[in-house]
Structure formats: structure tokens, C-alpha cells
C-alpha atoms as a PDB file:
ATOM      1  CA  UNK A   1     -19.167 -14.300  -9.831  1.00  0.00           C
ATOM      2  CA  UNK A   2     -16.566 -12.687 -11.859  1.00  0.00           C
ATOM      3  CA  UNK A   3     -13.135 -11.087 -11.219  1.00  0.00           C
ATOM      4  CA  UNK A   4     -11.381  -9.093 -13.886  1.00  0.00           C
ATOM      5  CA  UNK A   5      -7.807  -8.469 -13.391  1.00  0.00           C
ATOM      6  CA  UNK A   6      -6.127  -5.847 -15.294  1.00  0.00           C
ATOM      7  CA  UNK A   7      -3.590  -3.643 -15.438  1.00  0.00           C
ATOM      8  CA  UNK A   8      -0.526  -5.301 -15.662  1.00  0.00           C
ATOM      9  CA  UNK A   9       2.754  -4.948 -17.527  1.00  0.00           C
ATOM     10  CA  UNK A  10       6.101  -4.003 -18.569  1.00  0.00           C
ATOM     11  CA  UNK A  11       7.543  -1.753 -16.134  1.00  0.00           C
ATOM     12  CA  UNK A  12      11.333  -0.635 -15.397  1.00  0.00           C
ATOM     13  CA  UNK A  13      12.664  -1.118 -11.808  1.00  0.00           C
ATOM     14  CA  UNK A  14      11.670   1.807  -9.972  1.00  0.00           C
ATOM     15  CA  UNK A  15       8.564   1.997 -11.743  1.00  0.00           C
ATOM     16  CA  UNK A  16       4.836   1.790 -10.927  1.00  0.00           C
ATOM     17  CA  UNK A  17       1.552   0.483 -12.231  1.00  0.00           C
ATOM     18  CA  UNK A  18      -2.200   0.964 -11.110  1.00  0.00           C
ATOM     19  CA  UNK A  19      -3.980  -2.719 -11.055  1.00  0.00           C
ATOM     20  CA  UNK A  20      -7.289  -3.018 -11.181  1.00  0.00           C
ATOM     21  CA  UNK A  21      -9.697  -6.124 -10.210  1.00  0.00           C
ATOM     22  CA  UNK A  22     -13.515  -5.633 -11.334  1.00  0.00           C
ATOM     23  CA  UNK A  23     -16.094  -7.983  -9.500  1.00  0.00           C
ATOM     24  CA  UNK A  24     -19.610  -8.693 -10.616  1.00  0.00           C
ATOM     25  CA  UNK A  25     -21.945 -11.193  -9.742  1.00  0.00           C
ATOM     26  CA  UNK A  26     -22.843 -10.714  -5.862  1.00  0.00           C
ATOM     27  CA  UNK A  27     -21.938  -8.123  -3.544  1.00  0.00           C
ATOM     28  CA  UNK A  28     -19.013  -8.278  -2.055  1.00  0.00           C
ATOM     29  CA  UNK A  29     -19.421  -5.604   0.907  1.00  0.00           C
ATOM     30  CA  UNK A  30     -18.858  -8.568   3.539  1.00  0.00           C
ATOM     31  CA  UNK A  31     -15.954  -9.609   1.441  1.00  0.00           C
ATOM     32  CA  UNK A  32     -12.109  -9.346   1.953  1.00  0.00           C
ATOM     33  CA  UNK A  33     -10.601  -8.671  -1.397  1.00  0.00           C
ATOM     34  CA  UNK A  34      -7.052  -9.562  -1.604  1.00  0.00           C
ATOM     35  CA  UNK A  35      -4.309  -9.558  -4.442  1.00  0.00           C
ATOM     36  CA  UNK A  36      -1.753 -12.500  -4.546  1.00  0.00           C
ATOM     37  CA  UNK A  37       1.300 -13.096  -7.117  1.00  0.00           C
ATOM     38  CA  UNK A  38       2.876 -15.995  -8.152  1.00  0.00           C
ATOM     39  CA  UNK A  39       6.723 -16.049  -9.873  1.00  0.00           C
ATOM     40  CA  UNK A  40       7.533 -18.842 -11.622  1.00  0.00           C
ATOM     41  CA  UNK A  41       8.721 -21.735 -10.253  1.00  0.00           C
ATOM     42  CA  UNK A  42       7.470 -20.189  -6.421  1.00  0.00           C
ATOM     43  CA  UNK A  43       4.471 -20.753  -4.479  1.00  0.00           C
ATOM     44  CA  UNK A  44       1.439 -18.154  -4.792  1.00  0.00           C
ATOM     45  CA  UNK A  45       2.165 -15.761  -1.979  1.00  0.00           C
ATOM     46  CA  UNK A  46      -0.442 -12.907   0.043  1.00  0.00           C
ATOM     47  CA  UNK A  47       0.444  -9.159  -1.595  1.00  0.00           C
ATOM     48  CA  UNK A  48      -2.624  -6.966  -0.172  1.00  0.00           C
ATOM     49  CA  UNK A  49      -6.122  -7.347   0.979  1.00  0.00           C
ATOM     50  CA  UNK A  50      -9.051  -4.890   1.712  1.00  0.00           C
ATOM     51  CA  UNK A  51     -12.087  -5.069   4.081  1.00  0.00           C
ATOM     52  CA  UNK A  52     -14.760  -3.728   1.361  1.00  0.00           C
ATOM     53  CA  UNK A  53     -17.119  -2.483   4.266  1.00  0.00           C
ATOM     54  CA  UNK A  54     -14.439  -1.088   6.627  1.00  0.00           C
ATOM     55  CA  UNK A  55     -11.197  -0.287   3.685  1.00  0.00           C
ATOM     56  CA  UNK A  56      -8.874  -1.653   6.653  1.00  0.00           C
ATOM     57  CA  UNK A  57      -6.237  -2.587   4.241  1.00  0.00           C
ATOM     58  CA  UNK A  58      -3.294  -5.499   4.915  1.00  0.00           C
ATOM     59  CA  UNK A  59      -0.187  -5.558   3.515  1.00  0.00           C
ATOM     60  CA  UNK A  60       2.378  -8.043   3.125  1.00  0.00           C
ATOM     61  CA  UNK A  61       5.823  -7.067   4.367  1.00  0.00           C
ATOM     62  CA  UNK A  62       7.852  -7.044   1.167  1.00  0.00           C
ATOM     63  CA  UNK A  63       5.220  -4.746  -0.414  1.00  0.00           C
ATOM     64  CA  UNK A  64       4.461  -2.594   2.907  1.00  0.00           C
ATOM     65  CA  UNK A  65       5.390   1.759   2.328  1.00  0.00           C
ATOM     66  CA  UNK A  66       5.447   0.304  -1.731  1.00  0.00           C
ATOM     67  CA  UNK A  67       2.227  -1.229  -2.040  1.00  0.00           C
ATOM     68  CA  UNK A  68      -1.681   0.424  -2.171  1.00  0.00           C
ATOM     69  CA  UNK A  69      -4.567  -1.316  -1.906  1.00  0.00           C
ATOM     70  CA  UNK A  70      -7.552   0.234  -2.256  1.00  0.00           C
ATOM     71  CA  UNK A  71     -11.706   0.299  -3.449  1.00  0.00           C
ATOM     72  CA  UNK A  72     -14.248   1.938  -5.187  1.00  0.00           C
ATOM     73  CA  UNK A  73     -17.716   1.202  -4.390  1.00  0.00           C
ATOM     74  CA  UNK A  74     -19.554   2.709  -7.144  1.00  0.00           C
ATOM     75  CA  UNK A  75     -17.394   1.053  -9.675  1.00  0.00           C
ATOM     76  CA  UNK A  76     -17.519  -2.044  -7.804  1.00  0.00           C
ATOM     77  CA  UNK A  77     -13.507  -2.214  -8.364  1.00  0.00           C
ATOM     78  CA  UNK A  78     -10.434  -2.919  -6.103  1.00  0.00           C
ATOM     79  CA  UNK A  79      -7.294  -1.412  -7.249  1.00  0.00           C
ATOM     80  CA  UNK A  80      -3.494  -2.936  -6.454  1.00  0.00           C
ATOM     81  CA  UNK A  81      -0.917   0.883  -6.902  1.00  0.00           C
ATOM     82  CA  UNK A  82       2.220  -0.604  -6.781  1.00  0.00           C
ATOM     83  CA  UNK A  83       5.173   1.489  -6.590  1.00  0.00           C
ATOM     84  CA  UNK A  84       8.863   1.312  -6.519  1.00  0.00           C
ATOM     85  CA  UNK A  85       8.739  -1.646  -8.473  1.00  0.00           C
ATOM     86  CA  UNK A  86      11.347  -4.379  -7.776  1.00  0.00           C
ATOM     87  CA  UNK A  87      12.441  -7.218 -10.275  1.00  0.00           C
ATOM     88  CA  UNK A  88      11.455  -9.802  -7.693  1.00  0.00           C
ATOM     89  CA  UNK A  89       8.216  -7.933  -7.616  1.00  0.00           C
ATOM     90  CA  UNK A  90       7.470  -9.554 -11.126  1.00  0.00           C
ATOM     91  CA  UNK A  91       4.967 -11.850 -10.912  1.00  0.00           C
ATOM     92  CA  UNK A  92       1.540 -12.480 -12.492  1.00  0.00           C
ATOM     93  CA  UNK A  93      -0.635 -10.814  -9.883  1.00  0.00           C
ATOM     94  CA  UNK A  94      -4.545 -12.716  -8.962  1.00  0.00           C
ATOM     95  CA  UNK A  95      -7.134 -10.719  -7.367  1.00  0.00           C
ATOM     96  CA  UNK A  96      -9.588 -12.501  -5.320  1.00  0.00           C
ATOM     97  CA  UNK A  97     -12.890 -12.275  -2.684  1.00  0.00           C
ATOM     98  CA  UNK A  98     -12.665 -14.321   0.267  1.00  0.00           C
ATOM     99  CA  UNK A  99     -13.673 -14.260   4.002  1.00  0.00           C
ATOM    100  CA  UNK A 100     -10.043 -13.710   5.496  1.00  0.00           C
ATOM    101  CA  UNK A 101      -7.331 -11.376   5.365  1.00  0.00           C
ATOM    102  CA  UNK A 102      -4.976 -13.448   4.181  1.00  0.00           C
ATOM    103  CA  UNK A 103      -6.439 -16.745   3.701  1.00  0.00           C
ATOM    104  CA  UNK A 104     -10.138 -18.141   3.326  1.00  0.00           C
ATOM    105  CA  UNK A 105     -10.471 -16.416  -0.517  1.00  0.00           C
ATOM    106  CA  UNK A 106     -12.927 -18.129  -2.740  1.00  0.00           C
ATOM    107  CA  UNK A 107     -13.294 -16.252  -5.945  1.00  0.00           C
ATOM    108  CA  UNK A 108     -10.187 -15.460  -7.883  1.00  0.00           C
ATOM    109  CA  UNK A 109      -9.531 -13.545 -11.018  1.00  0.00           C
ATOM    110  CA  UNK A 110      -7.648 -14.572 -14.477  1.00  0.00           C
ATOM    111  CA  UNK A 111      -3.872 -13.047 -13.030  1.00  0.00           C
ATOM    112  CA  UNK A 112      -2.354  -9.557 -14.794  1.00  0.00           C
ATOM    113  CA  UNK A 113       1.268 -10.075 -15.472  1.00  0.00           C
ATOM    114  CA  UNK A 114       3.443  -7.565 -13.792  1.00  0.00           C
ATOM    115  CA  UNK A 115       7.429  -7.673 -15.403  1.00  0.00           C
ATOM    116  CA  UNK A 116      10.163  -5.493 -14.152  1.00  0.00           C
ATOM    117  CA  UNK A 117      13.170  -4.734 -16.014  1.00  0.00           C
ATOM    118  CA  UNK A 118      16.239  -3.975 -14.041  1.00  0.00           C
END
């Protein structure tokens, strides 16, 4: 199983970038695929997460009315939109498979860095 996060970068405040998170490897269509970030020095925290049969998406609340989670079955791909960037939104983003919304996730990508610039 593979997840390839991508996407990331250099971004001013107020700014937005589209991440993406390719999976291989099984199918994930039972799956919950979630994005996390972790800042330095702070604790990996729950951004977004997807139901891959159902697309019920999750947010958490610093991200929610900012934040888009979404998927695309044919290119087996989950992508993070994230708008309205903040400079305590900087972080390097994980995606990741798991049976839970916002815990239970098994699989988990390499990390895009995300850095704001105020």
C-alpha cells in the first residue's frame, strides 16, 4: 500500500493550495481517508477525512468553511483544497487510510509541507 502526498508549499497568508494524496496497492472504497498536520514542536493533529464509498466528509474546526476534502475514484486520489491560508495553518500535512473518522488510520503517506508567509 502506498500513499503519495503532494502538493504542498510556499503560500502567502490568505492564500490557497490544492493537496493531493494518491493511493495504490488495495482498494480503499471501505476506507476513511483523512489528512493530518503536524507543526513543529506540536502534536500531529486531525485536519479532514473522507468516507471513499459515501464522500461524507469531516472537518476539523480550525479548518471548517476553509478546508475541502474531497475524492476521485477513477484516479484513485483524495485531494486536501485549502483556502484562506493561515500562518498557524503551516504544517507538513500526512494523508492517510484508516477505518475511523478521526482515528483508527493505518496507512499514511510521506507528509507535503504547507508554509505560510504572513
Amino acid at each position: 500500500v502506498q500513499l503519495q502526498a503532494s502538493g504542498g508549499g510556499l503560500v502567502q497568508a490568505g492564500g490557497s493550495l490544492r493537496l493531493s494524496c494518491a493511493a495504490s496497492g488495495r482498494t480503499f472504497s471501505t476506507y476513511f481517508m483523512g489528512w493530518f498536520r503536524q507543526a513543529p514542536g506540536k502534536e500531529r493533529e486531525f485536519v479532514a477525512s473522507i468516507n471513499w464509498s459515501t464522500s461524507s466528509a469531516y472537518y476539523a474546526d480550525s479548518v471548517k468553511g476553509r478546508f475541502v476534502i474531497s475524492r476521485d475514484n477513477a484516479k484513485n486520489t483524495v485531494y486536501l483544497q485549502v483556502n484562506s491560508l493561515k500562518p498557524e495553518d503551516a504544517a507538513v500535512y500526512y494523508c492517510a487510510a484508516g477505518r475511523g473518522i478521526y482515528s483508527g488510520y493505518v496507512y499514511w503517506g510521506q507528509g507535503t509541507q504547507v508554509t505560510v508567509s504572513s
